[in-house]
N, C-alpha and C. Protein backbone atom coordinates (compact mmCIF):
# COMPACT_ATOMS: atom_id res chain seq x y z
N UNK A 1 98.06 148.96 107.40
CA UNK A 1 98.63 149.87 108.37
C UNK A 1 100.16 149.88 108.21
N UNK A 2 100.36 151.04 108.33
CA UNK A 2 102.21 151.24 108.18
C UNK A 2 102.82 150.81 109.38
N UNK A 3 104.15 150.47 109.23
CA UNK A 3 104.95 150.36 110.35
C UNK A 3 105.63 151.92 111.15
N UNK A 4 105.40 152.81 110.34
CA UNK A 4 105.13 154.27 110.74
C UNK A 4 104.11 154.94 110.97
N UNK A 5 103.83 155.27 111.99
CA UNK A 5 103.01 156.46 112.38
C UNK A 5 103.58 157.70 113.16
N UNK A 6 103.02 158.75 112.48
CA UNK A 6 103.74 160.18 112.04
C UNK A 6 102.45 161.26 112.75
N UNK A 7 102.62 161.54 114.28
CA UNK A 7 101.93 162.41 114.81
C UNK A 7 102.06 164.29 114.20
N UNK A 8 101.21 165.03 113.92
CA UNK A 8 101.83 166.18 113.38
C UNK A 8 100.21 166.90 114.03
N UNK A 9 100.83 168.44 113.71
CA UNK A 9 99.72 169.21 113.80
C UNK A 9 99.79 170.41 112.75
N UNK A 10 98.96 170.24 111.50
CA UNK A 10 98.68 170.93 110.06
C UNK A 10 98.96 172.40 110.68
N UNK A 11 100.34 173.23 109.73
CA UNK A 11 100.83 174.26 109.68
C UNK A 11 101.87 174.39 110.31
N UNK A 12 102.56 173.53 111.15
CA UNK A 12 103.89 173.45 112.38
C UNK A 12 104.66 173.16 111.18
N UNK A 13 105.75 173.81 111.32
CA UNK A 13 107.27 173.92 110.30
C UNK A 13 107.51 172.66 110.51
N UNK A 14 107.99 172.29 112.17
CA UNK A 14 108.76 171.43 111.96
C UNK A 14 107.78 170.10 111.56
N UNK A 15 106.46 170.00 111.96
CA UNK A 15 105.96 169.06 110.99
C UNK A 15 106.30 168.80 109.74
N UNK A 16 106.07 170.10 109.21
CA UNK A 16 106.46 169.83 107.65
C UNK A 16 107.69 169.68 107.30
N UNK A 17 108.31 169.60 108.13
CA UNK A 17 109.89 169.17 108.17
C UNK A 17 110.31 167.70 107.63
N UNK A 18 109.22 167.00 108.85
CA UNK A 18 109.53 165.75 109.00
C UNK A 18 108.48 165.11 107.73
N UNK A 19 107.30 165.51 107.37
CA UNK A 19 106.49 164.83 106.41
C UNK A 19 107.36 165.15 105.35
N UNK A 20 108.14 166.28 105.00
CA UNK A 20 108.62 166.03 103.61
C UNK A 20 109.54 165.31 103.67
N UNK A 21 110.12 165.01 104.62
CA UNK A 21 111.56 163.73 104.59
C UNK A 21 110.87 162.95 104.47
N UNK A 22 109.95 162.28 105.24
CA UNK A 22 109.25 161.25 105.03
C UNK A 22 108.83 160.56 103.52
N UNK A 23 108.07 161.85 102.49
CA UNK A 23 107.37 161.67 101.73
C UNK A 23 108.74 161.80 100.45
N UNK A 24 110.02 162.47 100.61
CA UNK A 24 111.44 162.14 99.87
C UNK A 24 111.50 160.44 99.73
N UNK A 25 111.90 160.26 100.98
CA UNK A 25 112.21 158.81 101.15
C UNK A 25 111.29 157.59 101.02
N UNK A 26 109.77 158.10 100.56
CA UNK A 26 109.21 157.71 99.90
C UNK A 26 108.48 156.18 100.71
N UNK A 27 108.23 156.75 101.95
CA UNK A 27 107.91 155.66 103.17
C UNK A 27 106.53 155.91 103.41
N UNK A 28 106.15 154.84 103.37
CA UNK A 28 104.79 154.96 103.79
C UNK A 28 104.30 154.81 105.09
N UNK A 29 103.61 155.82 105.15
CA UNK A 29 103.13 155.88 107.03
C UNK A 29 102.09 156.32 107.47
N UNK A 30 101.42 156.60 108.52
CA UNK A 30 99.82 156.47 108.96
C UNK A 30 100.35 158.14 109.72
N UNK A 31 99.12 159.01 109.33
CA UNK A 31 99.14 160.60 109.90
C UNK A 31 97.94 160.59 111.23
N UNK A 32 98.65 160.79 112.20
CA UNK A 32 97.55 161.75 113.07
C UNK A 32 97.65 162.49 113.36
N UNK A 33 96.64 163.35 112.95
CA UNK A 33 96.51 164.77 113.66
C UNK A 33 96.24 165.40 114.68
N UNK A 34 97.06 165.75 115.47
CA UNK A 34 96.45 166.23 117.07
C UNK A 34 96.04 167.50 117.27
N UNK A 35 95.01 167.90 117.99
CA UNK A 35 94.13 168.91 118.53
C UNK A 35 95.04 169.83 118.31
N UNK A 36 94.67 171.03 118.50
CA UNK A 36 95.71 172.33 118.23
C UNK A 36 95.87 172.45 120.42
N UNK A 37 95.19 172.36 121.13
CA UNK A 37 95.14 172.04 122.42
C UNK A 37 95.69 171.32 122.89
N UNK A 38 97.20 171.50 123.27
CA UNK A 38 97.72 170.29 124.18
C UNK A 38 97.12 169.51 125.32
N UNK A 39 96.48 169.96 126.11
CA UNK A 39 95.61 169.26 126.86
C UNK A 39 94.68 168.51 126.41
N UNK A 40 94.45 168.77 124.72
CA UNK A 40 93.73 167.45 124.03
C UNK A 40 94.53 166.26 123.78
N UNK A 41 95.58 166.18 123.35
CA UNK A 41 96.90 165.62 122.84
C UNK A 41 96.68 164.25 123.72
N UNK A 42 95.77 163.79 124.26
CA UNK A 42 96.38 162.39 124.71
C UNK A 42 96.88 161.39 124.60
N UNK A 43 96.82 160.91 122.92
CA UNK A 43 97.12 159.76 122.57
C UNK A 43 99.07 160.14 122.07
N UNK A 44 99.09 161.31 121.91
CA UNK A 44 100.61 161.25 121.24
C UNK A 44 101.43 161.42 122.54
N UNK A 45 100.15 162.01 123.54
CA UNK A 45 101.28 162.00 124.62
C UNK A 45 101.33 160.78 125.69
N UNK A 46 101.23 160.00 125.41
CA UNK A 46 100.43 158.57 125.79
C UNK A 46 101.56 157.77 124.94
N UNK A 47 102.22 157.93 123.52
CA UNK A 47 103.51 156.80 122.68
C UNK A 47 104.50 158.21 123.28
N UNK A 48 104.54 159.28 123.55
CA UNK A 48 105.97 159.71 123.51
C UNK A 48 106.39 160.59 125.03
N UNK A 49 105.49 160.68 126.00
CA UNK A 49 105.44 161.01 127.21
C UNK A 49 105.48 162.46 127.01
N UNK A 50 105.29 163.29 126.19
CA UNK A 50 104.90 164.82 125.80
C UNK A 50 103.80 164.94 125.34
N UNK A 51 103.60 166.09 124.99
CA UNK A 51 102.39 166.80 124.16
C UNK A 51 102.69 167.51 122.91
N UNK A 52 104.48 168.04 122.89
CA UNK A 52 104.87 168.28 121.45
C UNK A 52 104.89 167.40 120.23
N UNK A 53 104.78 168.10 119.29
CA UNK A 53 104.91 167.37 117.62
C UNK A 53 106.08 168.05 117.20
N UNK A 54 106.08 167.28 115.96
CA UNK A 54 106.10 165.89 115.66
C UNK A 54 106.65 164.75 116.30
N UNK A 55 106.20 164.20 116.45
CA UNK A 55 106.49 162.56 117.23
C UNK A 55 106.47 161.59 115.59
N UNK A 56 106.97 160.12 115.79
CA UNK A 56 107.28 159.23 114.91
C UNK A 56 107.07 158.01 115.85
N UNK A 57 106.68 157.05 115.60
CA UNK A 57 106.79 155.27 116.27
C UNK A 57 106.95 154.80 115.13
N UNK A 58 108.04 153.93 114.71
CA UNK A 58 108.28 153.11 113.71
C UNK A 58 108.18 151.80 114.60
N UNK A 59 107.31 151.02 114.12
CA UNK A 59 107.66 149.56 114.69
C UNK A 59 108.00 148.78 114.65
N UNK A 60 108.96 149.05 112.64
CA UNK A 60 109.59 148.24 112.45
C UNK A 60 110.90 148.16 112.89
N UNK A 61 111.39 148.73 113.47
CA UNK A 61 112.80 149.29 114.65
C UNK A 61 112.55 149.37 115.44
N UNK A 62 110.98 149.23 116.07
CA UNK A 62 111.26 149.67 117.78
C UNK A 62 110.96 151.00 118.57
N UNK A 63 110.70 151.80 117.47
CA UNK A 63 110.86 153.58 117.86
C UNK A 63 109.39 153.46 118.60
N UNK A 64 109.55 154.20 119.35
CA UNK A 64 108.48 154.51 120.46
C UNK A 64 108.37 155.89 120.57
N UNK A 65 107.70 156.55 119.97
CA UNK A 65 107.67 158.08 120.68
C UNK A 65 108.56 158.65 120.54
N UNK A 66 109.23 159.04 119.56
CA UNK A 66 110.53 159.68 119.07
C UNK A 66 109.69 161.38 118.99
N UNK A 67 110.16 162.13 119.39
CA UNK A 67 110.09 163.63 119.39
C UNK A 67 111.51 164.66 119.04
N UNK A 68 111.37 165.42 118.52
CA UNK A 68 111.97 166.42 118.31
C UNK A 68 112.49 166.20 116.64
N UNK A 69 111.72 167.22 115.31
CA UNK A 69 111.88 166.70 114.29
C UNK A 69 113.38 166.91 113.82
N UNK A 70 114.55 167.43 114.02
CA UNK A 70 116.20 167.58 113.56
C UNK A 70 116.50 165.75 113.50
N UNK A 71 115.77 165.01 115.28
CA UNK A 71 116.37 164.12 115.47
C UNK A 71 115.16 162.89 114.55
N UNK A 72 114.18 162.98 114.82
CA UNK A 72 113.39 162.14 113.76
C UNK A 72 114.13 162.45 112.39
N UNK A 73 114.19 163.13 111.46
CA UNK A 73 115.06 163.50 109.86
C UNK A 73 116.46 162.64 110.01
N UNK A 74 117.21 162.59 111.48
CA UNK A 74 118.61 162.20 111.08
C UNK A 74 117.76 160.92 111.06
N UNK A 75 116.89 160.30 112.14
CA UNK A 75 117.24 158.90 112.03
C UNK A 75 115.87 158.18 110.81
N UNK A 76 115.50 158.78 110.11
CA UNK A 76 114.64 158.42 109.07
C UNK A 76 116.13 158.44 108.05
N UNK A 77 116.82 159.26 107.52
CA UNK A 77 117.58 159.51 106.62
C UNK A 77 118.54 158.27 107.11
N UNK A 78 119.09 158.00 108.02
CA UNK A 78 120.25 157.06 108.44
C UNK A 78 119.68 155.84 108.62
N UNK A 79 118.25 154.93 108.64
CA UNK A 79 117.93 154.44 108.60
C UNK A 79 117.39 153.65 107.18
N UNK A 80 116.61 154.63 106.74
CA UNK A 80 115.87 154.57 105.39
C UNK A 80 116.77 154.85 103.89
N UNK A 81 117.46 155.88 104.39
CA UNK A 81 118.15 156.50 103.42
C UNK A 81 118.73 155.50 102.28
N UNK A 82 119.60 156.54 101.39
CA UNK A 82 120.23 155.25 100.48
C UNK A 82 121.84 155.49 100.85
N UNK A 83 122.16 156.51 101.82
CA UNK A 83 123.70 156.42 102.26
C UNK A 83 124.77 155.32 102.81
């Protein structure tokens, strides 16, 4: 099991936002896919207190329910990165 897990829902931009940073930086991490039904969404909204994607929990930092993918990319890149 990764120390990342990477909530998304197949065809959302900004999903694919965040999986291709992810998959750049070459990190390995665990995908779930949530219902296209937010009112299905319980478990992502259960680590990040929403129902939007993409969400991120890294546990090797601590991240809990990180939402909104601009701000997941800065802190994968400023974290992971090689800057």
């Amino acid at each position: 099991m990764a120390d990342i897990t990477y909530y998304e829902l197949p065809g959302c931009p900004f999903c694919a936002k965040v999986r291709a940073t992810l998959e750049d930086l070459d990190l390995e991490f665990d995908t779930v896919e949530v219902p296209r039904s937010h009112a299905e969404r319980t478990e992502v909204e259960e680590v990040s207190g929403q129902t939007g994607v993409p969400v991120i929990t890294d546990e090797a930092h601590g991240v809990e329910g990180m939402p909104e993918s601009d701000d997941i990319v800065a802190y994968l890149e400023e974290t992971y990165g090689d800057a």
